[in-house]
Protein backbone atom coordinates (compact mmCIF):
# COMPACT_ATOMS: atom_id res chain seq x y z
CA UNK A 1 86.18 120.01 284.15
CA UNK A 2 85.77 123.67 282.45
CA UNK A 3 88.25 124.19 279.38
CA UNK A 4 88.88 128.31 279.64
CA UNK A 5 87.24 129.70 276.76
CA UNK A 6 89.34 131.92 275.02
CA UNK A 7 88.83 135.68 275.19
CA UNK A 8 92.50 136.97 274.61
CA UNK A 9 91.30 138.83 271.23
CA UNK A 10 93.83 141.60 271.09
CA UNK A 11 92.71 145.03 273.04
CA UNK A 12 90.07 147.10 271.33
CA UNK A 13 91.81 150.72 271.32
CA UNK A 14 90.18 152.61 273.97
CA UNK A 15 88.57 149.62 276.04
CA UNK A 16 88.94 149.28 279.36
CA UNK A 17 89.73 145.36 280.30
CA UNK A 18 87.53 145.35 283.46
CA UNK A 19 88.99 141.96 284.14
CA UNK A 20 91.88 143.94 286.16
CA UNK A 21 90.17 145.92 288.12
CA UNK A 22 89.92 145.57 291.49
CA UNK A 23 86.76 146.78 293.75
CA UNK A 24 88.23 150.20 294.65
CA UNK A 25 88.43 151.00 290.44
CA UNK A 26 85.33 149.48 289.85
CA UNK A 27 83.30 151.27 292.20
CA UNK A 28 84.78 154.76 290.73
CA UNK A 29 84.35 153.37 287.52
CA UNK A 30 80.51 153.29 287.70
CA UNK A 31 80.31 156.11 289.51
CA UNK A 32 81.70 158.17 286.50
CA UNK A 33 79.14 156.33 284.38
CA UNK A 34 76.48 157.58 287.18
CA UNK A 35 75.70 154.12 288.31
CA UNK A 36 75.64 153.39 292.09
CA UNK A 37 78.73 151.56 293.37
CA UNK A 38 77.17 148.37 294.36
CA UNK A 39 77.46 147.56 290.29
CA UNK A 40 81.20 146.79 290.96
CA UNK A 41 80.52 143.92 293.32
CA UNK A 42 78.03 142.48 291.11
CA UNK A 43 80.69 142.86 288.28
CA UNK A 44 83.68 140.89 290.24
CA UNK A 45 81.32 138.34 291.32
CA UNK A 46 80.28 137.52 287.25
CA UNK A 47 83.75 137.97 286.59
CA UNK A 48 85.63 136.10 289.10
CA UNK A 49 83.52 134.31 291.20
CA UNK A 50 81.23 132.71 288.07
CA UNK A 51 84.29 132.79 285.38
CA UNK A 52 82.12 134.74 282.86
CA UNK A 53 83.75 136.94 280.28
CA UNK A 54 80.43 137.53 278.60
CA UNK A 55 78.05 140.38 279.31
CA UNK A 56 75.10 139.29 277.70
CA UNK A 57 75.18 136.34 280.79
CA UNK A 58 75.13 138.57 283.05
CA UNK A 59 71.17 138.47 283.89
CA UNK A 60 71.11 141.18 287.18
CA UNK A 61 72.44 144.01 285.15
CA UNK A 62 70.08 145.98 282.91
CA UNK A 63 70.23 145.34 279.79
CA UNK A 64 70.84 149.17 279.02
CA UNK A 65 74.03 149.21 280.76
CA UNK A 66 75.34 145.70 279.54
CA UNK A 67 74.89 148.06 275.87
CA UNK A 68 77.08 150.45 277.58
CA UNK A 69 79.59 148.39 279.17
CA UNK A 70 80.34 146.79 275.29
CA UNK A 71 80.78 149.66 273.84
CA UNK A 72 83.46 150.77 276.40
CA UNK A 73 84.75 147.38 278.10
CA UNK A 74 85.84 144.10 278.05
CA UNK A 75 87.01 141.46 279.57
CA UNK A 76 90.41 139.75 278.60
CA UNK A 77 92.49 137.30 279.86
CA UNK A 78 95.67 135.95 278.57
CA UNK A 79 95.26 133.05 275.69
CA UNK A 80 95.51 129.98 276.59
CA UNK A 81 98.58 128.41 274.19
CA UNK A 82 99.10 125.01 275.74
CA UNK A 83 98.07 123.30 278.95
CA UNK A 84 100.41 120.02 279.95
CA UNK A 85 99.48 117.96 282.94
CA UNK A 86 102.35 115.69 284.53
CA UNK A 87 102.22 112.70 285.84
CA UNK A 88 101.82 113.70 289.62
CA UNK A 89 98.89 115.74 288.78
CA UNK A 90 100.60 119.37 288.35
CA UNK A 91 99.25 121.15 285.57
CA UNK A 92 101.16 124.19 283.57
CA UNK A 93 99.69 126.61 281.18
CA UNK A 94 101.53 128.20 278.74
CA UNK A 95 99.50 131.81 277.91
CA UNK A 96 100.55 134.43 275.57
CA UNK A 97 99.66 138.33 276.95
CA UNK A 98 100.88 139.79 273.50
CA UNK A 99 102.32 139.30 270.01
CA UNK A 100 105.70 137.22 270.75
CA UNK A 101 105.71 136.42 274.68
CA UNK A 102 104.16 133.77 276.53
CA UNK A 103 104.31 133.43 280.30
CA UNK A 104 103.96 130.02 282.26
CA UNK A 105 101.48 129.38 285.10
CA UNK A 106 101.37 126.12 287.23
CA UNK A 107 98.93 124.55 289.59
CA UNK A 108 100.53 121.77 292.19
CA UNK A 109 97.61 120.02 293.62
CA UNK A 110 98.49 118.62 296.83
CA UNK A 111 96.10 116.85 299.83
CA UNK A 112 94.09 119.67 301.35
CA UNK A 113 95.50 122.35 299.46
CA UNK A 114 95.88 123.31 295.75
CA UNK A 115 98.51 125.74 294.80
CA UNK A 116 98.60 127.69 291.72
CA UNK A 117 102.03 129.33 290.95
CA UNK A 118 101.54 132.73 289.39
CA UNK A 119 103.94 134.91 287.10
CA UNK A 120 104.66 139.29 287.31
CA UNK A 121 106.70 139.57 284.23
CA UNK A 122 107.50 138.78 281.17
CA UNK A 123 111.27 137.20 281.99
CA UNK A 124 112.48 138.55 284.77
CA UNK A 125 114.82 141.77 285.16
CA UNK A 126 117.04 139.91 287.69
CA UNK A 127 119.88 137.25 286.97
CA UNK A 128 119.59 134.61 289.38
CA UNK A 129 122.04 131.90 288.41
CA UNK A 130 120.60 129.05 289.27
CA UNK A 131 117.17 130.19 287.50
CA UNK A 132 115.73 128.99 283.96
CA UNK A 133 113.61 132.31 284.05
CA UNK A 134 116.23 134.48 284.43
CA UNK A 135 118.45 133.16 281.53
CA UNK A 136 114.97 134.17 279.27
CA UNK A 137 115.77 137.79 279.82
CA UNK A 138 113.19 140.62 280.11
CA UNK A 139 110.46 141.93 278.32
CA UNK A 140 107.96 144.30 280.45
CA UNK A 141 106.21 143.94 283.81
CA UNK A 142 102.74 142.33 283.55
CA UNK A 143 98.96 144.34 283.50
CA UNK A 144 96.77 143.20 286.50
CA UNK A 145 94.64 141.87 283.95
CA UNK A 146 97.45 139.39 282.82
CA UNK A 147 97.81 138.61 286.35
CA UNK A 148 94.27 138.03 288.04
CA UNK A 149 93.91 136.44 284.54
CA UNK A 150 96.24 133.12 285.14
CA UNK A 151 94.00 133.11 288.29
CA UNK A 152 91.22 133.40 286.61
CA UNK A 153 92.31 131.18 283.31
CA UNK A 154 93.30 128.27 285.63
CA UNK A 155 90.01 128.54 287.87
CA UNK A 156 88.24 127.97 284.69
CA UNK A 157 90.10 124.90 283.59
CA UNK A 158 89.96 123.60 286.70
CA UNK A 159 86.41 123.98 287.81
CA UNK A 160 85.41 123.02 291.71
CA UNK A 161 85.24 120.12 294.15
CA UNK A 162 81.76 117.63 294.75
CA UNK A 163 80.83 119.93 297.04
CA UNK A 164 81.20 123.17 294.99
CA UNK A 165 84.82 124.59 296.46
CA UNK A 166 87.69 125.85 294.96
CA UNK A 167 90.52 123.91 293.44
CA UNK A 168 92.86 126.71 294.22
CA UNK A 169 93.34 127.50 297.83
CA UNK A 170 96.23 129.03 297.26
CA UNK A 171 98.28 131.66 295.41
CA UNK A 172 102.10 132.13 295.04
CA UNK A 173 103.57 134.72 293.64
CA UNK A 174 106.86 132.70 292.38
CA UNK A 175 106.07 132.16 288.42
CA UNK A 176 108.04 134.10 285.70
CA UNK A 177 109.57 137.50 287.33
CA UNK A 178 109.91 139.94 290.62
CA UNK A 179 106.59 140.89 292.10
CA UNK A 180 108.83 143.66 293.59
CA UNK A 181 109.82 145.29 290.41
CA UNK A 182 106.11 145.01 289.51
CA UNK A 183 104.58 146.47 292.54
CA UNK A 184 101.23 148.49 291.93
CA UNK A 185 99.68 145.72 289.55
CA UNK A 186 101.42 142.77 291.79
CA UNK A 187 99.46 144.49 294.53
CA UNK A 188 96.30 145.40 292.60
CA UNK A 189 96.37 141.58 291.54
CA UNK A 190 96.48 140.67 295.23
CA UNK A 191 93.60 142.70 296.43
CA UNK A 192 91.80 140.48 294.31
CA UNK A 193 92.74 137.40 295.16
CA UNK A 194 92.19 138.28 298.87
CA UNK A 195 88.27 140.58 297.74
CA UNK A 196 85.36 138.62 299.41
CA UNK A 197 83.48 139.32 296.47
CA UNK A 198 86.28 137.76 294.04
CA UNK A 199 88.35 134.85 295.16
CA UNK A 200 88.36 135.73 298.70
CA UNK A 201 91.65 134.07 299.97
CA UNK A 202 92.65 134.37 303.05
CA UNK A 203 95.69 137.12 303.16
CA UNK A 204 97.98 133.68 304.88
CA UNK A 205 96.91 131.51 301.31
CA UNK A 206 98.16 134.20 299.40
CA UNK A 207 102.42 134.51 299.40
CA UNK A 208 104.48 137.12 297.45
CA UNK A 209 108.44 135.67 296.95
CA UNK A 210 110.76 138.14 296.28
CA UNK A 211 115.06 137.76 295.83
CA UNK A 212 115.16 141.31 298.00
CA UNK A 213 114.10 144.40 297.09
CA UNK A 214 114.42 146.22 299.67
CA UNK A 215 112.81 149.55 299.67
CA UNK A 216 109.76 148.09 297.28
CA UNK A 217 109.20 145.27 300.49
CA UNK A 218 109.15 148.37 303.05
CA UNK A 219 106.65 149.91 301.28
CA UNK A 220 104.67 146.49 300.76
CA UNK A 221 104.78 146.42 304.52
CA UNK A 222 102.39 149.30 304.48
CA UNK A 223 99.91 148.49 301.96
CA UNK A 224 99.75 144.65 302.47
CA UNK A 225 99.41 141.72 304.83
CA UNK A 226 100.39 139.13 302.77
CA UNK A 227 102.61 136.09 303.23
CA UNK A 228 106.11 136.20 302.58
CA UNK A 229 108.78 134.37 301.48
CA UNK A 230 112.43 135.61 300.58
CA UNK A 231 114.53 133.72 298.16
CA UNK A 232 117.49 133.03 300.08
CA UNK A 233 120.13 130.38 298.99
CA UNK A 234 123.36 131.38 301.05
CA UNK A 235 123.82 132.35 304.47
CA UNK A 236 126.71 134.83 303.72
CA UNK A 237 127.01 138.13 301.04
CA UNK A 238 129.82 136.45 299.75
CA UNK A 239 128.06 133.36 298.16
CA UNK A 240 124.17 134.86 297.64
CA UNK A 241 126.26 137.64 295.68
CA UNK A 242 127.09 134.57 292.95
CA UNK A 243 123.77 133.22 293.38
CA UNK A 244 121.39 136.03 293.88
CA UNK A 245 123.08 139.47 292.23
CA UNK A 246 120.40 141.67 293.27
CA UNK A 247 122.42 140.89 296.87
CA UNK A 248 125.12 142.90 296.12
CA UNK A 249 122.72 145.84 296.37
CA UNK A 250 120.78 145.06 299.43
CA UNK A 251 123.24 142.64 301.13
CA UNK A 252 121.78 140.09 303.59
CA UNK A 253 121.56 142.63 306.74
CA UNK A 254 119.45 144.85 304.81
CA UNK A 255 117.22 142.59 303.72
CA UNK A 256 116.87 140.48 306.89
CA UNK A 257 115.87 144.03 308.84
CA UNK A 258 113.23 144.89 306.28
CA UNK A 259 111.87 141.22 307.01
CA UNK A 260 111.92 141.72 310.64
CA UNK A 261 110.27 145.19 309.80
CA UNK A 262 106.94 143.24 307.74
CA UNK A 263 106.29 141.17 310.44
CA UNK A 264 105.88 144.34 313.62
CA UNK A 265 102.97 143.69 313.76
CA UNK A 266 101.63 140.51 312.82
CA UNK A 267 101.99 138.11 315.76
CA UNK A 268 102.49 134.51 314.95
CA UNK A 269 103.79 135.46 311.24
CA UNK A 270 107.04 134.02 310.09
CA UNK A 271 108.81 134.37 307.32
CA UNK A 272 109.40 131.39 304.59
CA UNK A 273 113.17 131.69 303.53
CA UNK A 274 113.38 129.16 300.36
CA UNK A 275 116.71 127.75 299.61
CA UNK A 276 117.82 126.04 296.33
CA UNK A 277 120.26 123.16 296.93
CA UNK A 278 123.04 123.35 294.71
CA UNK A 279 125.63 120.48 294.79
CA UNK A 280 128.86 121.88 296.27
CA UNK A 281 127.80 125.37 296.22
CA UNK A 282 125.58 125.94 298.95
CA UNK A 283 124.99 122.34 300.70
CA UNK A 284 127.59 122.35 303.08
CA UNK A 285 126.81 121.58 306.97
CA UNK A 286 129.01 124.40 307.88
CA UNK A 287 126.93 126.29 305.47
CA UNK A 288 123.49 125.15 307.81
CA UNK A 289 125.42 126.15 310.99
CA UNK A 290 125.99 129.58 309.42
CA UNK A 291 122.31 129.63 308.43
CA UNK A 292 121.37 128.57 311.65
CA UNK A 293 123.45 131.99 313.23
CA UNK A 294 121.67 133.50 310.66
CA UNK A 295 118.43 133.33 310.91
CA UNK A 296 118.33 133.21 314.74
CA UNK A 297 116.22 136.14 315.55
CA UNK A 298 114.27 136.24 312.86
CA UNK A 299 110.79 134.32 313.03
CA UNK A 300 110.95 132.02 309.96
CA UNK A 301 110.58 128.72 308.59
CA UNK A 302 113.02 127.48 305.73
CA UNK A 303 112.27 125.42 302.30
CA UNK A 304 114.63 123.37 301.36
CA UNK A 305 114.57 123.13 296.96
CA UNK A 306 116.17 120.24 295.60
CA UNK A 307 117.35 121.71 292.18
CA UNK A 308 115.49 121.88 289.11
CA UNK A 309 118.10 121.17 286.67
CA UNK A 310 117.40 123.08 283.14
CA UNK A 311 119.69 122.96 279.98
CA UNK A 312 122.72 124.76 279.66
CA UNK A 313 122.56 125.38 283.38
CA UNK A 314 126.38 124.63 285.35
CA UNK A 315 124.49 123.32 288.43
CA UNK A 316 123.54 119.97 289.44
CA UNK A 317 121.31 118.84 292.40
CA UNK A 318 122.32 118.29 295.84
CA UNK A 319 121.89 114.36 296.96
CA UNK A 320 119.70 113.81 299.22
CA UNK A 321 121.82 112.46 301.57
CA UNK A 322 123.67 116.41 301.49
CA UNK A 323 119.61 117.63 301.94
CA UNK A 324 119.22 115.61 304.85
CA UNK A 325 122.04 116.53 306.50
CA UNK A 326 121.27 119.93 305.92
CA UNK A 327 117.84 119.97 307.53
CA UNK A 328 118.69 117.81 310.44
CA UNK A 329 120.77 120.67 311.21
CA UNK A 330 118.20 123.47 311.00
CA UNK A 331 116.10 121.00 312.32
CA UNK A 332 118.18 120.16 315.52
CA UNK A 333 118.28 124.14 315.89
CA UNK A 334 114.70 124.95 316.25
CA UNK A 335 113.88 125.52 312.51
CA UNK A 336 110.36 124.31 310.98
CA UNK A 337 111.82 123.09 307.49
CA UNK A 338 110.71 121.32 304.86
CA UNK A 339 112.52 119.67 301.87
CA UNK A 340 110.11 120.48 298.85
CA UNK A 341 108.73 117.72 296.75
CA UNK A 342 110.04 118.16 293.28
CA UNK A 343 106.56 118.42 291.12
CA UNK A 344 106.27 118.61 287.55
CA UNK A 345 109.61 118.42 286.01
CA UNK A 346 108.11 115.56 283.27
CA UNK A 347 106.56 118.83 282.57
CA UNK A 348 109.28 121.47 283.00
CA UNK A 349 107.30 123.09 285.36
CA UNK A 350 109.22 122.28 288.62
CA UNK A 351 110.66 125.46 290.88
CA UNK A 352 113.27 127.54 288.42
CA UNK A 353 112.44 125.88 285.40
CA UNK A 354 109.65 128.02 283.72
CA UNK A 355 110.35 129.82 280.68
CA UNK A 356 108.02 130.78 278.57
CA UNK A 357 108.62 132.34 275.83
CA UNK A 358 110.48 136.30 275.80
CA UNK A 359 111.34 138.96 273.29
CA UNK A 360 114.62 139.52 275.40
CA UNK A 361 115.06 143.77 275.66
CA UNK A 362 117.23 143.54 278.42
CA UNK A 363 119.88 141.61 275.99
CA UNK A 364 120.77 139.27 278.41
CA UNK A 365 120.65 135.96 275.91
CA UNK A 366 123.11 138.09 273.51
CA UNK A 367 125.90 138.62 276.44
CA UNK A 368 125.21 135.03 277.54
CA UNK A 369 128.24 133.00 277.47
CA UNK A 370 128.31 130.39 275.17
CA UNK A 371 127.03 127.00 276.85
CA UNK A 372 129.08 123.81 277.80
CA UNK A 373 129.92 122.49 274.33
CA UNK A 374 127.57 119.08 274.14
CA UNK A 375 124.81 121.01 276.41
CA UNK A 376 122.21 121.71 274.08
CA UNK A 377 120.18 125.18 274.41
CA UNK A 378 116.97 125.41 276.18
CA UNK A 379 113.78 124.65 274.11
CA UNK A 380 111.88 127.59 273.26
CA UNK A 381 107.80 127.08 273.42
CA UNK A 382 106.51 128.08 269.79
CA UNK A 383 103.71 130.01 271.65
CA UNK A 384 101.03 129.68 268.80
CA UNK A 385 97.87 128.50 268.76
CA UNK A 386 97.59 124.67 269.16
């Protein structure tokens, strides 16, 4: 098993970090340096295919341009601050992307598939309730770089099967943030998870989650073919407005007619609508009937979250006699759905709970109301070297 080296120096002014740069860049890249374009596919395969951050190892490239690329390159990833590994195998990785903040990655290895959970921002600009992320506040969006890098950090770490696969087989966009509200580098990021001559996913192993943006998932209709899931957690406006504020912009019609509008199209795509089950909030059968009426013409299948509980938090997990009910219902209807395994919360790394660590600008913590008395705060990583 590799241990990723660490090559999160802080930026040389002026250096471009070619670790974030998809083929497309690349390619114009060396043709401004008057080198023929075919250099960018040997650089992405070094880069992401081998896991070398080092020039000088990278033997088909003249030495004469390696000179070059030095004086005007490199290649960074985020620094790897702490890696925990739980008891069912899931693996998180604490990384800090600059002086102060630390974002959380997590791989959930299952049989067939490994998944590795990726993050967009530093925090996240929305304020779902229910959400350890979003009670961290927001700092900034994340570089491509700091992106591809968890990809490429936990590729590294985790090294490849007997016969010379992949771990990862998949990528989620569901870490720390919106991929929405960090479109061009969420999508630049994609492209290379999906570039033959990087990690070549397929486009159905690679799934961006968003709580709704509207008008940014419109226009990812026309630049991507992703997978897609849509946080959901209530049938009506009413009770995703508590749960999911971003609702009360683009209400549940909206966003349910910009999902129809991704999939024209794409025969045999469905959506993946997740749902977090809250005790008493959002559990109810009649609350699976209404999903059920919901949902009806829309091609989907539905995750059902047991959840995550983190501290301070005013929610508590449904039973799982509530879950089951729930799904026998959407079941009974038609619905694929699937009651998520909880994984990693020895580790904190379970669905909702990471946190990382964030210089709050939006000043959400300040205007936070203070917590249950007896509920103690949420830990805060010391994200420094360990």
């Amino acid at each position: 098993m590799n241990t990723p080296v660490n090559v999160a120096a802080a930026q040389k002014p002026g250096k471009v970090n070619l670790l974030g740069m998809d083929r497309q860049s690349l390619e114009a890249f060396f043709v401004e340096l008057g080198e023929k374009p075919f250099r960018a596919t040997q650089i992405l395969q070094w880069i992401h295919q081998r896991g070398v951050a080092n020039l000088d190892e990278m033997t088909n490239i003249s030495k004469e341009l390696r000179t070059r690329l030095a004086e005007t390159t490199e290649i960074r990833c985020p620094e790897v601050v702490l890696e925990q590994a739980s008891d069912d195998g899931t693996r998180k990785w604490l990384l800090r992307v600059d002086t102060g903040n630390c974002i959380e990655a997590v791989f959930i290895p299952e049989p067939g598939r490994g998944t590795l959970c990726v993050s967009s921002q530093v925090g996240c600009a929305l304020d779902c309730s229910f959400c350890s992320t979003a009670q961290q506040g927001f700092n900034r969006n994340l570089s491509v770089a700091e992106i591809i890098g968890q990809v490429w950090v936990a590729n590294r770490a985790l090294g490849k099967t007997p016969d010379g696969d992949r771990i990862i087989t998949n990528v989620v966009m569901m870490g720390m943030g919106e991929p929405l509200l960090n479109f061009d580098n969420v999508v630049q990021a994609m492209n290379l998870m999906t570039e033959d001559f990087a990690y070549g996913l397929s486009k159905r192993r690679v799934t961006l989650s968003t709580a709704g943006v509207v008008p940014a998932l419109d226009r990812l209709r026309e630049v991507s073919d992703v997978s897609l899931a849509v946080s959901l957690h209530a049938p009506n406006d009413a009770l995703r407005n508590e749960l999911v504020p971003i609702n009360k912009k683009y209400p549940i019609q909206e966003l349910l007619a910009s999902c129809k509008r991704y999939l024209e199209g794409k025969p045999h795509r469905r959506i993946t609508f997740e749902y977090v089950m809250l005790n008493g909030v959002n559990d109810s059968p009649q609350l699976a009937r209404e999903l059920v009426r919901l949902l009806a013409d829309v091609p989907s299948k539905i995750n059902l979250i047991p959840f995550n509980p983190f501290p301070s938090t005013r929610y508590t997990r449904s039973s799982d006699a509530a879950i089951d009910a729930f799904r026998d219902i959407l079941v009974k209807a038609g619905f694929t759905t699937i009651t998520r395994r909880t994984r990693g919360d020895d580790i904190d790394a379970a669905c909702g709970q990471l946190a990382g660590k964030v210089l709050d600008r939006s000043k959400r913590t300040a205007r936070r109301i203070i917590p249950i008395a007896g509920v103690a705060a949420a830990p805060a990583h010391p994200c420094t070297s360990q």
